[in-house]
N, C-alpha and C. Protein backbone atom coordinates (compact mmCIF):
# COMPACT_ATOMS: atom_id res chain seq x y z
N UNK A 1 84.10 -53.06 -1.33
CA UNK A 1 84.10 -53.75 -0.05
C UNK A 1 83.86 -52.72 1.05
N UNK A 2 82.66 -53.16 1.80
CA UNK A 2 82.62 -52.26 2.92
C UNK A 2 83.57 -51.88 4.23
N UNK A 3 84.03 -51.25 4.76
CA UNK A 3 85.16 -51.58 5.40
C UNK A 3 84.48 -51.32 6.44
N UNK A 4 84.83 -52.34 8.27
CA UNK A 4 84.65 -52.13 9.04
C UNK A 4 84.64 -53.55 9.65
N UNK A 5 85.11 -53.42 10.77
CA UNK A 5 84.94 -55.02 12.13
C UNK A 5 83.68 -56.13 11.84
N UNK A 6 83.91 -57.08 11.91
CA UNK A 6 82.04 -57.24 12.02
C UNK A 6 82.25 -58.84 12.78
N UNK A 7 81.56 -59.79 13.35
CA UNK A 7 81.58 -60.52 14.31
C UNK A 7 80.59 -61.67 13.52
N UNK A 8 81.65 -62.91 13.68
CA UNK A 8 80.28 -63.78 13.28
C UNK A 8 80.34 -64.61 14.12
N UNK A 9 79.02 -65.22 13.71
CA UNK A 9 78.11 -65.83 14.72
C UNK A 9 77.70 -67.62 14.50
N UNK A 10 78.48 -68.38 15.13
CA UNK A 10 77.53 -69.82 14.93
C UNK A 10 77.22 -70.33 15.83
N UNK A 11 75.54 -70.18 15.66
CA UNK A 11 74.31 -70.19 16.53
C UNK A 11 74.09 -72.27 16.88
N UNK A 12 74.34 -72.24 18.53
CA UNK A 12 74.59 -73.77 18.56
C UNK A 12 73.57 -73.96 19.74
N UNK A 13 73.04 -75.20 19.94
CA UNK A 13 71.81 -75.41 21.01
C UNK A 13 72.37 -75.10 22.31
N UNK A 14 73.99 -75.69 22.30
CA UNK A 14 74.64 -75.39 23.89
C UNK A 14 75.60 -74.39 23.61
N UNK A 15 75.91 -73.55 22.60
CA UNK A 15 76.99 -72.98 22.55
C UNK A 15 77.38 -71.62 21.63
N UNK A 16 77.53 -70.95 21.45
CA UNK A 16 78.21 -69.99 20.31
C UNK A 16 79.14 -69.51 20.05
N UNK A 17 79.59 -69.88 18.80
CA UNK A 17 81.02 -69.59 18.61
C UNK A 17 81.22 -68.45 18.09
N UNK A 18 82.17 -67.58 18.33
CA UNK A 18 82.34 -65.98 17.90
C UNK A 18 83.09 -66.02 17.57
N UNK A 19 83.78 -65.13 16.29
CA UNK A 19 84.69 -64.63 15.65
C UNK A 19 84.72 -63.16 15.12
N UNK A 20 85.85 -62.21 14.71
CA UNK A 20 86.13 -61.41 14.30
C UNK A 20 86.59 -61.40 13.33
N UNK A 21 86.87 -59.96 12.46
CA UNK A 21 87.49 -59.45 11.64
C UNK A 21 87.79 -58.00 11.95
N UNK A 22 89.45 -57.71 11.12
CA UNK A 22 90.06 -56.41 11.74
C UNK A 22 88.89 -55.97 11.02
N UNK A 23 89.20 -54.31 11.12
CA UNK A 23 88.23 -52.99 9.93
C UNK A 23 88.53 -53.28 8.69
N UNK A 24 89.58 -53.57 7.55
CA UNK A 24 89.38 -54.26 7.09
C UNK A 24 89.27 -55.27 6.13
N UNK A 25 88.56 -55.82 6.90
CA UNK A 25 87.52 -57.32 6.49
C UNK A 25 88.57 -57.94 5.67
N UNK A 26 89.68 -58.17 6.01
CA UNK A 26 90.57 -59.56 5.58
C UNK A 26 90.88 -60.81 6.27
N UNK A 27 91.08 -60.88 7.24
CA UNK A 27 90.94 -61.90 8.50
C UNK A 27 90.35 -62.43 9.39
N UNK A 28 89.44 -63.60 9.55
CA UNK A 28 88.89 -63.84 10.50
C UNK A 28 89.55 -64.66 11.86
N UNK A 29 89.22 -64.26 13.35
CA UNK A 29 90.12 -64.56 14.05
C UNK A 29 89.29 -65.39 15.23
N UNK A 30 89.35 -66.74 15.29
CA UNK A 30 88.31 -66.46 16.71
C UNK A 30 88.36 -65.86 18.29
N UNK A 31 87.30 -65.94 18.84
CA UNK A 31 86.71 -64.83 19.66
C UNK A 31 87.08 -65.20 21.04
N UNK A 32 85.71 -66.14 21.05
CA UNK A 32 85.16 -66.76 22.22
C UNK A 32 84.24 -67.63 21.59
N UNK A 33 84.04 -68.94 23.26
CA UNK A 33 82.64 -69.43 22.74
C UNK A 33 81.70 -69.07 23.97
N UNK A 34 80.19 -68.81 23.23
CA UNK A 34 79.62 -68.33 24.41
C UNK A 34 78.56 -69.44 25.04
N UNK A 35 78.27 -69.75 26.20
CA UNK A 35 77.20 -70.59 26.54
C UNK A 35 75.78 -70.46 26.74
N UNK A 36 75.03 -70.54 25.51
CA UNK A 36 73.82 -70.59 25.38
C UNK A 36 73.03 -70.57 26.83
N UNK A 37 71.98 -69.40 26.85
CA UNK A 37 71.09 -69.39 27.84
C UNK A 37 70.37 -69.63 27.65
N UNK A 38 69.33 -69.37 28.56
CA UNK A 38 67.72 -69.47 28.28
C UNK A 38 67.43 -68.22 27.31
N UNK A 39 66.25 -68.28 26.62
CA UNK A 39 65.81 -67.22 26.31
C UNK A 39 65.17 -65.87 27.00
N UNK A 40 64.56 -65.90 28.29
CA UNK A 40 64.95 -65.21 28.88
C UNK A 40 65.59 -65.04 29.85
N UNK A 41 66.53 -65.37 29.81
CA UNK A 41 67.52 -65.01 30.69
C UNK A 41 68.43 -64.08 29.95
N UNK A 42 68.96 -64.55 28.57
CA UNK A 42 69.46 -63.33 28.00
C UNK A 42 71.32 -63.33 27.76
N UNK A 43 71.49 -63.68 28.46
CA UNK A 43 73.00 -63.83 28.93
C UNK A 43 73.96 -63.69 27.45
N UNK A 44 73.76 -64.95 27.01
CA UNK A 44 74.10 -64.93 26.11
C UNK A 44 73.98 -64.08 25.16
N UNK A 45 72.82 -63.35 24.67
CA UNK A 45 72.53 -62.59 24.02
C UNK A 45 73.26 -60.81 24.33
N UNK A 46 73.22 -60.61 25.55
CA UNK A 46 73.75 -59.36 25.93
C UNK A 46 75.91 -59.92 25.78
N UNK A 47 76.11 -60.98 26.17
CA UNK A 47 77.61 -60.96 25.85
C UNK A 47 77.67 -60.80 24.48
N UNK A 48 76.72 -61.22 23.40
CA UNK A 48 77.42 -61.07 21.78
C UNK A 48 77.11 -59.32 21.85
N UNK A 49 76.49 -58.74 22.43
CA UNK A 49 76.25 -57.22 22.13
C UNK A 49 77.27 -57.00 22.63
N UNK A 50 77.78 -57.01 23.81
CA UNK A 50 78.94 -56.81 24.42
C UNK A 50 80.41 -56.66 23.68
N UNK A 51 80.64 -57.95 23.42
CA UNK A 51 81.58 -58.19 22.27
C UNK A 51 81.44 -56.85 20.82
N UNK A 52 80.22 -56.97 20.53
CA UNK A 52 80.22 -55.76 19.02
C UNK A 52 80.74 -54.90 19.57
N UNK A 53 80.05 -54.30 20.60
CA UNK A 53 80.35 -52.74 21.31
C UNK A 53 81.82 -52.98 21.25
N UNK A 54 82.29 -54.33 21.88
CA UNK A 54 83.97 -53.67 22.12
C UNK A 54 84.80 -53.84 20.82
N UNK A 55 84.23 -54.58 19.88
CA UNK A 55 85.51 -54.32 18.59
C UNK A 55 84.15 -53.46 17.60
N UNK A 56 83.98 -52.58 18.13
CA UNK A 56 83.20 -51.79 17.51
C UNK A 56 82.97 -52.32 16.11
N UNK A 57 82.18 -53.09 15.82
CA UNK A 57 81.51 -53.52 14.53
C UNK A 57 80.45 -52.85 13.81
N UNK A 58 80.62 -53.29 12.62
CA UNK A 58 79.95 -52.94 11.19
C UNK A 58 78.82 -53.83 11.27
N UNK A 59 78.65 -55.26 11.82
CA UNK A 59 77.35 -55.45 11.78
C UNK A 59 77.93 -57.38 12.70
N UNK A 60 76.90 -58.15 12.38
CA UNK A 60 76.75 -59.37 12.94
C UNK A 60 76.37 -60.45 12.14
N UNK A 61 77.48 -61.24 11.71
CA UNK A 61 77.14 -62.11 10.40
C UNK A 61 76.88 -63.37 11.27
N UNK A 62 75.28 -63.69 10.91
CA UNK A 62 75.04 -64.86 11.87
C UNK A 62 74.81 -66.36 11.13
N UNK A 63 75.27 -67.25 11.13
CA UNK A 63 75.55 -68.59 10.22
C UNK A 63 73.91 -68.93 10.02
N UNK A 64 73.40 -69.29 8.45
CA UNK A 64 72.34 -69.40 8.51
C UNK A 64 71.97 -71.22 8.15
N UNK A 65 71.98 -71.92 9.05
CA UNK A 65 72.09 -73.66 8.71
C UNK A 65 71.19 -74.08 7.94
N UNK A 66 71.37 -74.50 6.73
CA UNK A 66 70.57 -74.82 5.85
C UNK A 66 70.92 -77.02 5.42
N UNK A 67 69.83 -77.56 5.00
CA UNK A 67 70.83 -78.66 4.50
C UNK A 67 71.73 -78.12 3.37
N UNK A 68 72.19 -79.47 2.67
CA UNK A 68 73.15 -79.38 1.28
C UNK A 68 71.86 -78.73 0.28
N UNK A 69 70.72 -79.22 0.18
CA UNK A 69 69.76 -78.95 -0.43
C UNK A 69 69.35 -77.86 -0.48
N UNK A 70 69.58 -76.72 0.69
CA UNK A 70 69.32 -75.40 0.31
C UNK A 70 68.01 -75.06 1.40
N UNK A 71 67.42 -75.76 2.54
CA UNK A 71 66.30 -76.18 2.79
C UNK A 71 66.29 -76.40 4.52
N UNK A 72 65.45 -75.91 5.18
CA UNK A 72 65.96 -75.59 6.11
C UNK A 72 66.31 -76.98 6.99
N UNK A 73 66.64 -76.74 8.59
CA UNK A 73 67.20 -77.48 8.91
C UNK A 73 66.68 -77.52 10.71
N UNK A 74 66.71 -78.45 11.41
CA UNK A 74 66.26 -78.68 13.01
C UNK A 74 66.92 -77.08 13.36
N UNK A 75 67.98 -76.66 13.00
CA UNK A 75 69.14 -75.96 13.35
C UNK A 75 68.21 -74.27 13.26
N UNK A 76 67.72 -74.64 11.68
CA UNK A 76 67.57 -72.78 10.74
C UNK A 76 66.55 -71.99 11.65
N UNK A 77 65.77 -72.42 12.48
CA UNK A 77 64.37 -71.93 13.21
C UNK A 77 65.46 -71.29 14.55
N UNK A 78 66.35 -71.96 15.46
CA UNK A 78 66.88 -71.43 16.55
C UNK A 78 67.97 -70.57 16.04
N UNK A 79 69.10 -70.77 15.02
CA UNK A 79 69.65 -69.81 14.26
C UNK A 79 69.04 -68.13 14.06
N UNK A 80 67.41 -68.08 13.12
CA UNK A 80 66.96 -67.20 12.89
C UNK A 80 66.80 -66.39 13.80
N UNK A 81 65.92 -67.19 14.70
CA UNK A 81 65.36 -66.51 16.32
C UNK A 81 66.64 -65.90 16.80
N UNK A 82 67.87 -66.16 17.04
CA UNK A 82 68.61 -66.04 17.89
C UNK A 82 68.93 -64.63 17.22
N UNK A 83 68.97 -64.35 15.79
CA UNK A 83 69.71 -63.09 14.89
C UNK A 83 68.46 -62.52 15.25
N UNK A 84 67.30 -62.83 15.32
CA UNK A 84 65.81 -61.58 14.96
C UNK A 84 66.33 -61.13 16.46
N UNK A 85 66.23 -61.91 17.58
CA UNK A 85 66.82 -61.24 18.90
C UNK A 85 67.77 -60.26 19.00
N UNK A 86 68.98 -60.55 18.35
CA UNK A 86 70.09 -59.49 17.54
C UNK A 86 69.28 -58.19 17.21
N UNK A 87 68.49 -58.26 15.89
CA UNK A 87 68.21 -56.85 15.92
C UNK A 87 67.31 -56.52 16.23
N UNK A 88 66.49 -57.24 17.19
CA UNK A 88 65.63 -56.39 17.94
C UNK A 88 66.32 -55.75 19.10
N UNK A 89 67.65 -56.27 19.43
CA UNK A 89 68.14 -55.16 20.38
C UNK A 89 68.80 -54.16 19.90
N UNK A 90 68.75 -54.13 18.57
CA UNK A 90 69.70 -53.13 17.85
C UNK A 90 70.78 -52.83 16.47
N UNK A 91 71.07 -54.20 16.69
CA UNK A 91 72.55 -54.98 16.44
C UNK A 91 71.83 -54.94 14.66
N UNK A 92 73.10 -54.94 13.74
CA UNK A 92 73.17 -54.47 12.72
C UNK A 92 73.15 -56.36 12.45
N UNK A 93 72.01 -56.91 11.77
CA UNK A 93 72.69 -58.49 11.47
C UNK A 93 72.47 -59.09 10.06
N UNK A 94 73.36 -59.90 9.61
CA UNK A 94 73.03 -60.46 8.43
C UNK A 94 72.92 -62.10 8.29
N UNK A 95 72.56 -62.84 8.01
CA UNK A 95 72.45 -64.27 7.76
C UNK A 95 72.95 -64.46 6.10
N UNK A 96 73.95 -65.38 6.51
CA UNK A 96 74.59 -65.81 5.60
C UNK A 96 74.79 -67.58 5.55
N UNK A 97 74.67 -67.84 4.60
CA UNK A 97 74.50 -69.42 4.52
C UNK A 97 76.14 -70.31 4.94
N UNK A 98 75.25 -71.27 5.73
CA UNK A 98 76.80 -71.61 6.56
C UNK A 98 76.87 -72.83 6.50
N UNK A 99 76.57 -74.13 5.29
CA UNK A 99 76.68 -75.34 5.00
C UNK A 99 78.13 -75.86 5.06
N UNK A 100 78.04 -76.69 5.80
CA UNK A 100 79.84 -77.09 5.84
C UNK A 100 80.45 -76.57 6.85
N UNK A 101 80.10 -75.62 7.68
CA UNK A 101 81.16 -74.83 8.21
C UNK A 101 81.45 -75.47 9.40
N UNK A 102 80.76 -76.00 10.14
CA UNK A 102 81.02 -77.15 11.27
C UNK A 102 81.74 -78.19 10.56
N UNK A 103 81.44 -79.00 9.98
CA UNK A 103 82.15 -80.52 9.08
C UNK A 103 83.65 -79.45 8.21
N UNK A 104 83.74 -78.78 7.89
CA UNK A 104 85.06 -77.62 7.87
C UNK A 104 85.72 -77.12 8.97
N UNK A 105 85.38 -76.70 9.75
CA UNK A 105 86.04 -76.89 10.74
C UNK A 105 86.73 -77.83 11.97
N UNK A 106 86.22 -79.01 12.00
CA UNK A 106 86.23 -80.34 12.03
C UNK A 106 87.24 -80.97 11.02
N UNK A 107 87.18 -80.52 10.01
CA UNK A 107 88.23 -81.17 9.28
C UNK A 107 89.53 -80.29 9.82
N UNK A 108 89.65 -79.10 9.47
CA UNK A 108 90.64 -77.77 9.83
C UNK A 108 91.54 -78.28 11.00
N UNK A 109 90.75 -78.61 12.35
CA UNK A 109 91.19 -78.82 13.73
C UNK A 109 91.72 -80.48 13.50
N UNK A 110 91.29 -80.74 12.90
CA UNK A 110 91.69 -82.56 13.14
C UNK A 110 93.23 -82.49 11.98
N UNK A 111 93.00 -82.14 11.19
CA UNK A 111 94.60 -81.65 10.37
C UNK A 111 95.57 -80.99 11.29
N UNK A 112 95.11 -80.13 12.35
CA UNK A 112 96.15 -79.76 13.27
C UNK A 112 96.50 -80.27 14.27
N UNK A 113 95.77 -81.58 14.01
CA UNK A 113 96.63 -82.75 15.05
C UNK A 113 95.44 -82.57 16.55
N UNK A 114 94.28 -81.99 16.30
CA UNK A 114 93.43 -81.55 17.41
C UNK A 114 92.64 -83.23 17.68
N UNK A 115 92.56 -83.73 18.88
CA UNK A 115 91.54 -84.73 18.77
C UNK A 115 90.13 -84.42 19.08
N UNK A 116 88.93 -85.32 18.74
CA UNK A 116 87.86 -84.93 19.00
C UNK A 116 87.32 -84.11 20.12
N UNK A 117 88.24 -84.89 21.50
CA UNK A 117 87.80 -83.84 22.96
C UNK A 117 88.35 -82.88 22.86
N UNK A 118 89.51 -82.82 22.33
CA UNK A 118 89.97 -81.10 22.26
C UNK A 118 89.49 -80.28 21.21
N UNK A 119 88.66 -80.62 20.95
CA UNK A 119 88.38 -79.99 19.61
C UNK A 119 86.81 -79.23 20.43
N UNK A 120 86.29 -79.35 21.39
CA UNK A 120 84.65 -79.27 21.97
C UNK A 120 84.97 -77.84 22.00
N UNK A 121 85.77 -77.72 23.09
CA UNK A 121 85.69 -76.06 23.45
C UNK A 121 85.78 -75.43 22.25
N UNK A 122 86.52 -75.32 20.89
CA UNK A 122 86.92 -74.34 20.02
C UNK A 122 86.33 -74.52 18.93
N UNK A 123 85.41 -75.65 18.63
CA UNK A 123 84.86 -76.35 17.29
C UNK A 123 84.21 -75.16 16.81
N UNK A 124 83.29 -74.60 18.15
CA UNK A 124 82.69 -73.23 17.74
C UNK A 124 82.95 -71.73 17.34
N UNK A 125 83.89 -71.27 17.86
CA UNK A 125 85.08 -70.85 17.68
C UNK A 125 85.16 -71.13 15.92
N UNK A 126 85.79 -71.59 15.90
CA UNK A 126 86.19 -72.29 14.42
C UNK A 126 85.37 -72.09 13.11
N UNK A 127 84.44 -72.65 13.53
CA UNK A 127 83.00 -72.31 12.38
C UNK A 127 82.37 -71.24 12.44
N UNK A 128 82.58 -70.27 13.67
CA UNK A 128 82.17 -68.95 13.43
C UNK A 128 83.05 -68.20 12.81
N UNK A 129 84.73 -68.83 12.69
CA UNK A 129 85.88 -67.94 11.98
C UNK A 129 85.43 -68.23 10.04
N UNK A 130 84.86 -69.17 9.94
CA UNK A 130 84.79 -70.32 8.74
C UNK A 130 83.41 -69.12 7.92
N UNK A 131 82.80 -69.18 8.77
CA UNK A 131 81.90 -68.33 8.35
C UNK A 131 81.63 -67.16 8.08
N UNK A 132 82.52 -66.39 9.16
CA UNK A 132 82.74 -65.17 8.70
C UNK A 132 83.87 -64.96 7.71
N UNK A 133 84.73 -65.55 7.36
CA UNK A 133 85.80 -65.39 6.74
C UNK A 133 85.14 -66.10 5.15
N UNK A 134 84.41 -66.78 4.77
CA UNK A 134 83.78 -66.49 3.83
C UNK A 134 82.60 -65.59 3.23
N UNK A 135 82.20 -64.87 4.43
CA UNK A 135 80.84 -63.82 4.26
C UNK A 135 82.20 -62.64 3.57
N UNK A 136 83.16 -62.51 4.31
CA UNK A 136 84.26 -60.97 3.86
C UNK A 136 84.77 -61.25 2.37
N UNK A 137 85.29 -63.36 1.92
CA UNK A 137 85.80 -62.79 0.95
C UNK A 137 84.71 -63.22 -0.28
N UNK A 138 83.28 -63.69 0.49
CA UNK A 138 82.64 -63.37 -0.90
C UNK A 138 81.87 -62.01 -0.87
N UNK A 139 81.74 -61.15 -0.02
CA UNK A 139 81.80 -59.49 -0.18
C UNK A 139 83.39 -59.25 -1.61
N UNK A 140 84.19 -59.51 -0.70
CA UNK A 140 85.39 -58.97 -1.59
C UNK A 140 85.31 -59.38 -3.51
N UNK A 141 84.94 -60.21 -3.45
CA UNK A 141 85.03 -61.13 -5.07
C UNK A 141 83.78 -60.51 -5.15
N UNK A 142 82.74 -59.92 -4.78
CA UNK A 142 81.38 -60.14 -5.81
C UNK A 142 81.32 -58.34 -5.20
N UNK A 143 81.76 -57.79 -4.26
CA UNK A 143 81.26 -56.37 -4.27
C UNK A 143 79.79 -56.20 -3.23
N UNK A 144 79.35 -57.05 -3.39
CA UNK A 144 77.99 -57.11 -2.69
C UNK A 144 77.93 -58.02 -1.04
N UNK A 145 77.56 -57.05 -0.32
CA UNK A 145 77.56 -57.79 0.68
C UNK A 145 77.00 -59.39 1.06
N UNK A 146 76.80 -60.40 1.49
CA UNK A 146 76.63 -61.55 1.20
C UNK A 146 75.59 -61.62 2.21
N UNK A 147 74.43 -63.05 1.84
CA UNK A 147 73.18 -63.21 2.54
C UNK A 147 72.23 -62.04 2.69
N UNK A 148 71.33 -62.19 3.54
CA UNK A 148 70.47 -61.39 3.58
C UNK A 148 70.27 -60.40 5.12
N UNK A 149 70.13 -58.91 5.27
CA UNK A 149 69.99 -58.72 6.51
C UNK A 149 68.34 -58.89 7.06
N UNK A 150 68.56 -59.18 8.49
CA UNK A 150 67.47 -58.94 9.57
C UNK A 150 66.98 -57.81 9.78
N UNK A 151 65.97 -57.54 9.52
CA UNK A 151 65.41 -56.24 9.97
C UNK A 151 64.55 -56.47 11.34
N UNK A 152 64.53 -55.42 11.80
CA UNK A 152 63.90 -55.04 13.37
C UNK A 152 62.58 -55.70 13.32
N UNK A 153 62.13 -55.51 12.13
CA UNK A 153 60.50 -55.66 11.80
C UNK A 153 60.46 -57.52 12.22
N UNK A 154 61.28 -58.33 11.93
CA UNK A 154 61.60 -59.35 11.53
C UNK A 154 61.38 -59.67 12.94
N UNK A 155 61.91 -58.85 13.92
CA UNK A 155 62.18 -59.46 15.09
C UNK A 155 61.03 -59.57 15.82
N UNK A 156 60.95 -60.58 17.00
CA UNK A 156 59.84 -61.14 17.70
C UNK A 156 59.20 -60.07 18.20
């Protein structure tokens, strides 16, 4: 298991939900949610750099939306873009498959007695904890880091 912070990411049309993990990689905690900008405007994109820099991370596990089928999704095209942006500014990123992790987290929050409106602000939040917290413990069980990384080349 690699040890070190790392931040995940679920990439949403209005929103992104962030989460952490200590160094390590046993806990995922959420973050923040961030509010989707324009593309260039950026905003968004410089707060998730922001965030790495400050819990000094190992890299950027970004939710990769696929259907049940394995196949992409309205979602997988603004997802990708949003990580190739990631490391074209630098940022260490990986895509990892993130089926369920919204409808899981949704279930998670509604078991804690959360109702649907309270559930808006943190849903994201939530599924970025969902996601990263299965990228660490299927690193941990298999040894191998999970999904695939972004390379620079990749990026726009």
């Amino acid at each position: 298991m690699r040890s070190g912070a790392r931040l995940g990411i679920d990439v949403g049309r209005a929103r992104i939900g962030v989460a952490r993990c200590d160094p390590s990689a046993i806990l995922a905690v959420p973050v923040e949610t961030v509010a989707r900008s324009a593309e260039d405007d950026g905003t968004d994109l410089r707060r998730i750099l922001e965030l790495a820099s400050e819990f000094d991370v190992l890299e950027l596990v970004v939710g990769h939306p696929l259907s049940m089928s394995g196949r992409p999704t309205a979602s997988t095209d603004d997802a990708v873009g949003f990580a190739e942006r990631l490391a074209a500014a630098g940022a260490a990123v990986r895509l990892v498959d993130e089926r369920m992790s919204t409808v899981s987290a949704q279930q998670a929050l509604r078991s804690a007695g959360k109702s649907s409106r309270k559930q808006r602000p943190i849903i994201d939040q939530a599924a970025a904890v969902i996601i990263l917290q299965h990228a660490i413990d299927a690193e941990r069980a298999s040894g191998t880091a999970p999904g695939r990384t972004i390379s620079v080349e990749e990026g726009p």
